[in-house]
Protein backbone atom coordinates (compact mmCIF):
# COMPACT_ATOMS: atom_id res chain seq x y z
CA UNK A 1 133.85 79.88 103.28
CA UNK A 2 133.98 78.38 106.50
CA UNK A 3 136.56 75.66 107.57
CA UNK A 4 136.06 72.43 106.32
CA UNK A 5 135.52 70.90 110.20
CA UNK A 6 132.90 73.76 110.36
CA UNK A 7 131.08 73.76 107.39
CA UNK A 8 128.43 76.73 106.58
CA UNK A 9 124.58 74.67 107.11
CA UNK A 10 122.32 75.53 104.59
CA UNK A 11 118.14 74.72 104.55
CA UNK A 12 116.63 74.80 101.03
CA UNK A 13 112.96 75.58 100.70
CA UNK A 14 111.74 75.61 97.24
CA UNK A 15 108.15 73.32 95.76
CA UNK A 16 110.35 72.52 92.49
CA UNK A 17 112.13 69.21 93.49
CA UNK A 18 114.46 69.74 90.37
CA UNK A 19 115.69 73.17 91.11
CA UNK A 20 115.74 72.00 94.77
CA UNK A 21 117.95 69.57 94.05
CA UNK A 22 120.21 71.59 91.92
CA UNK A 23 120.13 73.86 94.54
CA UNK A 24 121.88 71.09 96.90
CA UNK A 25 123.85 69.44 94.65
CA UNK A 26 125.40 72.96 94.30
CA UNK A 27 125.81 73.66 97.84
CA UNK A 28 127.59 69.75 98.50
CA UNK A 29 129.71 70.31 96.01
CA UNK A 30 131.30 73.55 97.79
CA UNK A 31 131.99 71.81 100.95
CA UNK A 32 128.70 73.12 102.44
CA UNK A 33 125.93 71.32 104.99
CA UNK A 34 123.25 70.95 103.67
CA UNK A 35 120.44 70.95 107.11
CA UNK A 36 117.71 70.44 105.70
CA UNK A 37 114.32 70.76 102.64
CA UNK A 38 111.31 71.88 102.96
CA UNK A 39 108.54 71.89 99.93
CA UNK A 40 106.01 74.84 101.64
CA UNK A 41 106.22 77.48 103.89
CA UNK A 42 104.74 75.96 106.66
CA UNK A 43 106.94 73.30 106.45
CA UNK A 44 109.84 75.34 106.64
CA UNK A 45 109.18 77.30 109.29
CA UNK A 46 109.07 74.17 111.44
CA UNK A 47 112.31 73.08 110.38
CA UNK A 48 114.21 76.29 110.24
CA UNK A 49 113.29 76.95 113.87
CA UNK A 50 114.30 73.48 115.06
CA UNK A 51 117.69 73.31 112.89
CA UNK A 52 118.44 76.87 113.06
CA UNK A 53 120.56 76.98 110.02
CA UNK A 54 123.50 79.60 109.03
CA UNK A 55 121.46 80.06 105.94
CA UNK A 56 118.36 79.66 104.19
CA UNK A 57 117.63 79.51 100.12
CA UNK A 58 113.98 80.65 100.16
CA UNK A 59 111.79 80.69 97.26
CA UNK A 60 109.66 84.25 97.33
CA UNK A 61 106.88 82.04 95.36
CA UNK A 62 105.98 79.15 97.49
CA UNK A 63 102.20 77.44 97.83
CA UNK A 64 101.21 78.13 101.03
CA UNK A 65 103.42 81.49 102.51
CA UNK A 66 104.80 84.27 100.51
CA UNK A 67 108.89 83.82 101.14
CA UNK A 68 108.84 87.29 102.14
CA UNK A 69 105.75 86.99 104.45
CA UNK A 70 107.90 84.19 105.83
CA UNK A 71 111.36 85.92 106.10
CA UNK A 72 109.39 88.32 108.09
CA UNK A 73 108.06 86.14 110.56
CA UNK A 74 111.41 84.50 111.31
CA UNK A 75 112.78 87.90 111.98
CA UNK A 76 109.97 88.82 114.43
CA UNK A 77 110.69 85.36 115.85
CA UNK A 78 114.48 86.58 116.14
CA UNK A 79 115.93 83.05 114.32
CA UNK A 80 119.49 83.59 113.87
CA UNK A 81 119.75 81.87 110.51
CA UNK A 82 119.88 84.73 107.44
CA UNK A 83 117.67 84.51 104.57
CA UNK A 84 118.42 84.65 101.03
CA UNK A 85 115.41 85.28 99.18
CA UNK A 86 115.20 83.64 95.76
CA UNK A 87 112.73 85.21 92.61
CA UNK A 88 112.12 84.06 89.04
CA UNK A 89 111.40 87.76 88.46
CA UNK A 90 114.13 89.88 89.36
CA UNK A 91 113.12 93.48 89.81
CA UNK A 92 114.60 96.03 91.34
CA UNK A 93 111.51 97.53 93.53
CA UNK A 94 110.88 93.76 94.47
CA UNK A 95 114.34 93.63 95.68
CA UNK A 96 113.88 95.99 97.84
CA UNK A 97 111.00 95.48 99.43
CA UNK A 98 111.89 91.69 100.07
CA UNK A 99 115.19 92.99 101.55
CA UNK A 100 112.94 95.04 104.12
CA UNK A 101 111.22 91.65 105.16
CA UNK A 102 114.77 90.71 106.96
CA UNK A 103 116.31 88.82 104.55
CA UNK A 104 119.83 89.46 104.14
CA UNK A 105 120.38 88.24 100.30
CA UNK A 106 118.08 88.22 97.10
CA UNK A 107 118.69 86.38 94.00
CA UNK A 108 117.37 85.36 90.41
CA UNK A 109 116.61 82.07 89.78
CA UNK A 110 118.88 82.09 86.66
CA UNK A 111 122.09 82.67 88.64
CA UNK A 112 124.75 80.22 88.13
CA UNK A 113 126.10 77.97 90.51
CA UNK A 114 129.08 79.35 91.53
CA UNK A 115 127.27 82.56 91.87
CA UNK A 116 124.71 80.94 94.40
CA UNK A 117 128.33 80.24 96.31
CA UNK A 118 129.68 83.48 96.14
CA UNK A 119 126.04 84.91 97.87
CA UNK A 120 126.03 82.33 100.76
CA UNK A 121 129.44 82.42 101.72
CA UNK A 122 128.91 86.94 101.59
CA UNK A 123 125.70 86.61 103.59
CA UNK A 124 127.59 84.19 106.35
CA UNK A 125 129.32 87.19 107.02
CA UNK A 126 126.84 90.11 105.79
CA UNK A 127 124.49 91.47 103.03
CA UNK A 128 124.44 90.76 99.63
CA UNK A 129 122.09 92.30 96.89
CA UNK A 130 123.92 92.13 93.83
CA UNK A 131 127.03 90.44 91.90
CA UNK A 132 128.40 93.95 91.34
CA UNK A 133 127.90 95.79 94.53
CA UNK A 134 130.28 94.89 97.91
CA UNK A 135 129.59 93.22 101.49
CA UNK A 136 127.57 95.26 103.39
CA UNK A 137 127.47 95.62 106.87
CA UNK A 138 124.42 95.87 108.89
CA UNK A 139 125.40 99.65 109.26
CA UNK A 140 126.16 100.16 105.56
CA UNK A 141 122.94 98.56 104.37
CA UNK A 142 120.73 100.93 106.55
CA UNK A 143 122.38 103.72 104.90
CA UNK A 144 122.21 102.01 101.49
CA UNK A 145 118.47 100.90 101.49
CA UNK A 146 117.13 104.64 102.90
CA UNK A 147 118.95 105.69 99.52
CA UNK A 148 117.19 103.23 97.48
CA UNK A 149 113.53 103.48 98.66
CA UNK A 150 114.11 107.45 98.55
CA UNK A 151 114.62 106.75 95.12
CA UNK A 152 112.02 104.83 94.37
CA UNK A 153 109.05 105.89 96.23
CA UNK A 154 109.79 109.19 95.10
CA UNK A 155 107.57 109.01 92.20
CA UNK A 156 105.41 106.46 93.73
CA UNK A 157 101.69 106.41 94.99
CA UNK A 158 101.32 106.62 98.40
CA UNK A 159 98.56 104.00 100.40
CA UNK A 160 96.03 105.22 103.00
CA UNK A 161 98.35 103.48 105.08
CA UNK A 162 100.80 105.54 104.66
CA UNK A 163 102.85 103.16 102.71
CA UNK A 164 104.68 103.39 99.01
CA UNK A 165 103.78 100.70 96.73
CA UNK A 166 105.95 101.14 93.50
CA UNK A 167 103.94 98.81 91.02
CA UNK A 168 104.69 98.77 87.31
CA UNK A 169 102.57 99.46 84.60
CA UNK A 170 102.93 95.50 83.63
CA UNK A 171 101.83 95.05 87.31
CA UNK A 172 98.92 97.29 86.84
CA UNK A 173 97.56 96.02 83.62
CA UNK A 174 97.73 92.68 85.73
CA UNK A 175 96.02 94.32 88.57
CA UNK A 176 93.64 95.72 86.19
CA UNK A 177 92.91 92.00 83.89
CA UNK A 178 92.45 90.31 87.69
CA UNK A 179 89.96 92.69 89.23
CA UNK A 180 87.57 91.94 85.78
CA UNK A 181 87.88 88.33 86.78
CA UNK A 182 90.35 86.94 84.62
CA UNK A 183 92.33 83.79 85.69
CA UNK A 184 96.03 83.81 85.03
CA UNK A 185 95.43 81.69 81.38
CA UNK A 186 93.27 84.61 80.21
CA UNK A 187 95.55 87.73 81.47
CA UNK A 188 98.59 85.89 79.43
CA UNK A 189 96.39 85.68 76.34
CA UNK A 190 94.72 89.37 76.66
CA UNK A 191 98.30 90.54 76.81
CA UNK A 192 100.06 88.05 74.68
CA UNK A 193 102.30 86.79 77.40
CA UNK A 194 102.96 83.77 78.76
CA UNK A 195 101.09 82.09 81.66
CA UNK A 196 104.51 81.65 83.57
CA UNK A 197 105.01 85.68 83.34
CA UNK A 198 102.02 86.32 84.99
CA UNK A 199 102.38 84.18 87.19
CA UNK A 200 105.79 85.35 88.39
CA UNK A 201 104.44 89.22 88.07
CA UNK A 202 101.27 87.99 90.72
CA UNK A 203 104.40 86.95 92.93
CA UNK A 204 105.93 90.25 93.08
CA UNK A 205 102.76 92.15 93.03
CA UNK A 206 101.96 90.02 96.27
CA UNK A 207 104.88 91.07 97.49
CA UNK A 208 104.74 94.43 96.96
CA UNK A 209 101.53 94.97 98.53
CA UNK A 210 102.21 92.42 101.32
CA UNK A 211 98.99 90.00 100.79
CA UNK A 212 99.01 86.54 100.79
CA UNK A 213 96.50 85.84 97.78
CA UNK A 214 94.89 86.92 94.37
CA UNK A 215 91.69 88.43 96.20
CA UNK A 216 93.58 90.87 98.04
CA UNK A 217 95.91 91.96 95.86
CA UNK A 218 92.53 92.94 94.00
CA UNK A 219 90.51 94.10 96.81
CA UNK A 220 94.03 96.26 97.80
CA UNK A 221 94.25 97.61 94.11
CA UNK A 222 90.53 98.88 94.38
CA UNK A 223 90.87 100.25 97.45
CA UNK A 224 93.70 102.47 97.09
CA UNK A 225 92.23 103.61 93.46
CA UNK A 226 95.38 101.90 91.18
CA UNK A 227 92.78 100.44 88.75
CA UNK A 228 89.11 100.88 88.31
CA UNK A 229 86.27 98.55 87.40
């Protein structure tokens, strides 16, 4: 961590005030700064380009801008501050693909507290993906996430756009419920799930595909032939 008369500044965005809060009571505790909240992406994008943080805890599932859509605009916008992107589903092809954005962590939402510290204080001074894998570099991730899309786009569909989209057959039979018309409360009874599941499987499917919304998740599922109607 840094020195004490230096402390590492940290902007939270999450829309859940009480895992926002956890979030900063956690990052206080550890001698951190804590810069600054935001509730939406918009929001934070305001703030995070006036404060410039050393880091920033970003929900992937806010109401307004996909974190990841977001991550990538800051990077465009060449903000110094490094992302950590935060996920109630953790999956590994998500991972990767929100790691792509420009975010330079990615975490599950059921990740303790001193774990949260361990991640800030490795992304202050490089990557982190995972508890059990080392620092990385800028260098060492190149290497390290040509090996891991390699791997998983190797059995993957390809887009017209020349892009792999590596989407699960839970993801598909999601795909599949929404392009019939089903809201989220109707996919999570057709497949006996819950309505929080499918909700957290529409955020990474968003992801994956990079839309913003429902509709074009759909409209992108159709068009590349993943489901049918």
């Amino acid at each position: 961590m840094s020195e004490q008369s230096n402390p590492i500044s940290v902007h939270i965005v999450d829309d859940h005030e009480i895992f926002q809060t956890g979030i900063l009571d956690a990052v206080e505790k550890f001698g951190m700064r804590v810069a600054g909240r935001s509730s939406t992406g918009y929001d934070a994008l305001h703030n995070i380009r006036a404060q410039r943080p050393d880091i920033v805890l970003m929900d992937i599932g806010l109401p307004d801008i996909n974190g990841v859509h977001l991550a990538r605009q800051l990077t465009q916008e060449r903000i110094p501050s490094r992302i950590i992107l935060i996920t109630g589903l953790h999956d590994s092809a998500q991972t990767l693909y929100a790691l792509r954005s420009g975010a330079w962590g990615y975490l599950s939402k059921g990740i303790t507290a001193s774990e949260l510290i361990v991640a800030i204080e490795t992304v202050a001074a490089g990557y982190y993906i995972a508890e059990d894998l080392p620092k990385m570099t800028p260098d060492q991730f190149k290497v390290w996430m040509e090996a891991q899309l390699s791997a998983v786009t190797r059995h993957s569909r390809e887009t017209s756009t020349g892009h792999f989209v590596p989407l699960s057959p839970r993801e598909l039979e999601i795909l599949t419920s929404l392009t019939m018309g089903m809201s989220n409360k109707e996919i999570a009874q057709h497949l006996h799930i819950s309505q929080q599941t499918v909700k957290n499987h529409m955020t990474s499917i968003m992801t994956k595909l990079n839309v913003n919304d429902r509709t074009q998740a759909a409209l992108t599922a159709l068009r590349n032939g993943w489901v049918s109607r």
